[in-house]
C-alpha atoms as a PDB file:
ATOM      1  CA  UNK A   1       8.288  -0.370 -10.051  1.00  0.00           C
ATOM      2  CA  UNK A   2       6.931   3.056  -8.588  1.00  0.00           C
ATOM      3  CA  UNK A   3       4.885   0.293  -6.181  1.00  0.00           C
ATOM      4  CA  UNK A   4       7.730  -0.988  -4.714  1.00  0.00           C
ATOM      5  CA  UNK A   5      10.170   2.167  -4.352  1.00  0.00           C
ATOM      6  CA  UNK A   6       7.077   3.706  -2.403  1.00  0.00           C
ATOM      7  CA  UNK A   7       6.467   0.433  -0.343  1.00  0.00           C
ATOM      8  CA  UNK A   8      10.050  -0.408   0.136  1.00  0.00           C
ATOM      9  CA  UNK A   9       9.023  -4.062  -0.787  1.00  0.00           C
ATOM     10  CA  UNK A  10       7.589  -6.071  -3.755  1.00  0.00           C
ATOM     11  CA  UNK A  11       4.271  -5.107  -4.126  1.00  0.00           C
ATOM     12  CA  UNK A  12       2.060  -7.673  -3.398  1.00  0.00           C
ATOM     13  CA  UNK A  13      -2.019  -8.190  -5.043  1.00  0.00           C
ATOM     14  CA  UNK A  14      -3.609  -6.538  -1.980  1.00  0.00           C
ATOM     15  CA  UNK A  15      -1.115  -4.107  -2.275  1.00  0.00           C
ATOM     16  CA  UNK A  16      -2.158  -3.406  -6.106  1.00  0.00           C
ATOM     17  CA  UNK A  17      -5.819  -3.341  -5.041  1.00  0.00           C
ATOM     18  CA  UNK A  18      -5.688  -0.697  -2.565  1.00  0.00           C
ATOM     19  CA  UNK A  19      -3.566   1.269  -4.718  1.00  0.00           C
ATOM     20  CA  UNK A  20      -6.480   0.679  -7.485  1.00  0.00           C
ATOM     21  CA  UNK A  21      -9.344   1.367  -5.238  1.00  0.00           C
ATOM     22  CA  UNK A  22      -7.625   4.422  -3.871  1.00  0.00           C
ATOM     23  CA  UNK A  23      -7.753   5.855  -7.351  1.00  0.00           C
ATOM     24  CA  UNK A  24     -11.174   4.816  -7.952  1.00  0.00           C
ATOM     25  CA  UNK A  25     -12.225   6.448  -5.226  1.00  0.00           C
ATOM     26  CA  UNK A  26     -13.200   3.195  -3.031  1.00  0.00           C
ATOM     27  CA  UNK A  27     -10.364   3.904  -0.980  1.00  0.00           C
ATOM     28  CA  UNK A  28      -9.324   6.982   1.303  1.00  0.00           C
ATOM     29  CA  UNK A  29      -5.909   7.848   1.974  1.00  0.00           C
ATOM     30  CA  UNK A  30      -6.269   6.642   5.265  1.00  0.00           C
ATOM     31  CA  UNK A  31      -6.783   3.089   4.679  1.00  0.00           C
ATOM     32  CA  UNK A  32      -4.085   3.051   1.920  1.00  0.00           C
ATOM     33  CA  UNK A  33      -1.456   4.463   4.239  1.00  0.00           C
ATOM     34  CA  UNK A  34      -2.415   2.086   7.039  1.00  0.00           C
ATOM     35  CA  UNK A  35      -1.971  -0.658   4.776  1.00  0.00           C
ATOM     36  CA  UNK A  36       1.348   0.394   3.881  1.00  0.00           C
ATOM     37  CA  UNK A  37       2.536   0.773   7.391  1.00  0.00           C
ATOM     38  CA  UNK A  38       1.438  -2.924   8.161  1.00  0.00           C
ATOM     39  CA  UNK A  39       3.919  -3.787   5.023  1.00  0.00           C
ATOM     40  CA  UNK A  40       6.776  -2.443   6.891  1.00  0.00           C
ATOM     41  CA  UNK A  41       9.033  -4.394   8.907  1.00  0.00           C
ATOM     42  CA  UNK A  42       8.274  -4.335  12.480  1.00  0.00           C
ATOM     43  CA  UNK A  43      11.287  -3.167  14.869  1.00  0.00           C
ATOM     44  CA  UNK A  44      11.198  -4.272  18.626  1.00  0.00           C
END
């Protein structure tokens, strides 16, 4: 639930995994927040 109130959307697998190898370490904060930003709706 935390997932998608921080996404805005229903978290998806991906989503989960870079969440998971954020906090393993795998991931920096960088690529998590870029992946989050491709998640949000795009506004021409």
């Amino acid at each position: 639930m935390l997932i998608a109130i921080w996404t805005g959307k229903k978290p998806t697998l991906r989503t989960y995994e870079m969440i998971c190898f954020y906090f393993c370490g795998m991931a920096d904060e960088d690529e998590l927040m870029a992946h989050i930003e491709k998640l949000k709706p795009q506004t021409a």
